[in-house]
Protein backbone atom coordinates (compact mmCIF):
# COMPACT_ATOMS: atom_id res chain seq x y z
CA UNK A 1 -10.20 26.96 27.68
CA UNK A 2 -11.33 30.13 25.92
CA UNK A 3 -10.68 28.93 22.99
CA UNK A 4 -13.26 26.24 23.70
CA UNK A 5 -15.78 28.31 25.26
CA UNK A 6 -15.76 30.50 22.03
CA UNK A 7 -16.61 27.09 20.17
CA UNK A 8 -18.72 25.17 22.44
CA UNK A 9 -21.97 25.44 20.44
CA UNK A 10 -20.31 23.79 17.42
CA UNK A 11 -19.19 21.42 19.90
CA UNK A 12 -22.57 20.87 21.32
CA UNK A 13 -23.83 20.51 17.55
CA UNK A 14 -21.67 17.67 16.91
CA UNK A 15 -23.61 15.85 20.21
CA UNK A 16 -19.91 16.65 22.30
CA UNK A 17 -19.62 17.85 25.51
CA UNK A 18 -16.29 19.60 27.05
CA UNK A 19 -15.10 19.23 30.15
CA UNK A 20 -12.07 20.75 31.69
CA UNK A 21 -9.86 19.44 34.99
CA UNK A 22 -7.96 21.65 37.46
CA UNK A 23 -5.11 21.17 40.35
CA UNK A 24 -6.18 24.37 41.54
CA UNK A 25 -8.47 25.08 44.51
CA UNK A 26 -11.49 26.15 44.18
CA UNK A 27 -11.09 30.14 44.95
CA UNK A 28 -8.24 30.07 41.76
CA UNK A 29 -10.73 27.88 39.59
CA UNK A 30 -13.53 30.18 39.71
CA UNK A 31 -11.78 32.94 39.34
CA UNK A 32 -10.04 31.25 36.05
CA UNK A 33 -14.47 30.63 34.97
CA UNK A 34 -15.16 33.91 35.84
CA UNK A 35 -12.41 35.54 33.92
CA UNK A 36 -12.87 33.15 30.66
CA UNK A 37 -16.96 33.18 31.09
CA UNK A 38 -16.89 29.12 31.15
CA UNK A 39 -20.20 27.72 30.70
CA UNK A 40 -18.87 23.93 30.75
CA UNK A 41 -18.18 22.03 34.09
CA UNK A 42 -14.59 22.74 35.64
CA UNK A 43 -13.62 20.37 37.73
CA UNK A 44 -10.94 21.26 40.28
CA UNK A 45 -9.00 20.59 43.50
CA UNK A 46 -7.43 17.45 41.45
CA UNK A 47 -4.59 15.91 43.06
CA UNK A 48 -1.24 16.78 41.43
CA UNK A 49 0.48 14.19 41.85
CA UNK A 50 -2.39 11.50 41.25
CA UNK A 51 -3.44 13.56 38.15
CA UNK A 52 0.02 13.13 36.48
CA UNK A 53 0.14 9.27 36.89
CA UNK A 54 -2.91 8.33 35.61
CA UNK A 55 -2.90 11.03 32.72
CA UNK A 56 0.80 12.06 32.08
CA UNK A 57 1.86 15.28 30.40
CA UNK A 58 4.72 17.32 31.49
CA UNK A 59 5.05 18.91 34.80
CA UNK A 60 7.44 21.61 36.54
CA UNK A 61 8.67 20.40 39.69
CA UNK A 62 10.08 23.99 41.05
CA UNK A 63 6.57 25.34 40.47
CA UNK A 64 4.41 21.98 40.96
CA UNK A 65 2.61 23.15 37.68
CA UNK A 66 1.13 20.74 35.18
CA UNK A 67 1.29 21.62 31.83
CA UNK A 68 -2.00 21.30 30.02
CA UNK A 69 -3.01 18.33 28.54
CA UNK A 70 -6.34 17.89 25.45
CA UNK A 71 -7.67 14.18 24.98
CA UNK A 72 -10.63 13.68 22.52
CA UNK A 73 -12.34 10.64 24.11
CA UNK A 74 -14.49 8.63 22.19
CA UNK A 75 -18.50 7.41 23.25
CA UNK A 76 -17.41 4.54 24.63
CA UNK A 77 -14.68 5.79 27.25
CA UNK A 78 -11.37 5.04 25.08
CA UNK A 79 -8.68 8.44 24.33
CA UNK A 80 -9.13 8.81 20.80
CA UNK A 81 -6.59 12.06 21.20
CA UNK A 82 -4.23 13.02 23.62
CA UNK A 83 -1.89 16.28 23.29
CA UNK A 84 0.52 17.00 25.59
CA UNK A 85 2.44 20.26 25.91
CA UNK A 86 5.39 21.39 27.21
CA UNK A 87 4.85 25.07 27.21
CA UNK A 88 2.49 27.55 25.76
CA UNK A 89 2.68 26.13 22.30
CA UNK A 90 1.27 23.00 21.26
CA UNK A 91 -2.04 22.86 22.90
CA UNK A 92 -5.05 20.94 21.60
CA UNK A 93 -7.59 23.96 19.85
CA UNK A 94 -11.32 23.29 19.38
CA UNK A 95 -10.95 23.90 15.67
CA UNK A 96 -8.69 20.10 15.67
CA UNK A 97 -10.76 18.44 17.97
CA UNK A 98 -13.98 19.33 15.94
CA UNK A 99 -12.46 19.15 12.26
CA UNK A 100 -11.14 15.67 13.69
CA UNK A 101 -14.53 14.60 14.51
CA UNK A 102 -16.70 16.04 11.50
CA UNK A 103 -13.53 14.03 9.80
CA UNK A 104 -14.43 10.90 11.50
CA UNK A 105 -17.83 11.42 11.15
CA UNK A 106 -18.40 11.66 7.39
CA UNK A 107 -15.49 8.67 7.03
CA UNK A 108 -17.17 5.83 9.23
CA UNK A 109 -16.20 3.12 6.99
């Protein structure tokens, strides 16, 4: 998410908005804001188990811990992108997810 953060005016120059989604509770997800100095909504208190059907990704059972997920979602509603990891490695960065876009952008036909 910091890596996000760091970026979000490029993001906000390319008319994109970032959002981020949290099974923790509200005392653990401002604390996580806080400690990364989020300015874009956090949403948290998401239901595990609810969370994992409709989005997927991989999950640790002992540990009920979802592993992050990044989707680039297009105007009208549809996943354009979606990275799933399985550990620390792998993740979606804002650098992708903007170079995709700018990509996309300057290709339209």
């Amino acid at each position: 998410m910091a890596d996000f953060q760091a970026n979000l005016d490029e993001f906000q120059a390319e008319n994109m908005g970032v959002l981020a989604g949290s099974v923790d509770a509200l005392p653990e997800a401002q604390k996580t804001v806080k400690e990364l100095g989020l300015t874009f909504p956090v949403a948290h208190g998401l239901d595990l188990e609810s969370t994992l059907r409709a989005l997927g990704g991989y999950y640790r059972a002992d540990k009920r811990y979802l592993q992050p997920s990044g989707f680039v979602i297009r105007p009208a509603g549809a996943v354009e992108v979606a990275c799933y990891s399985s550990g620390p490695v792998g993740r979606l960065k804002a650098a992708n997810a903007l170079g995709m876009v700018k990509y996309y952008k300057q290709n339209r036909d």
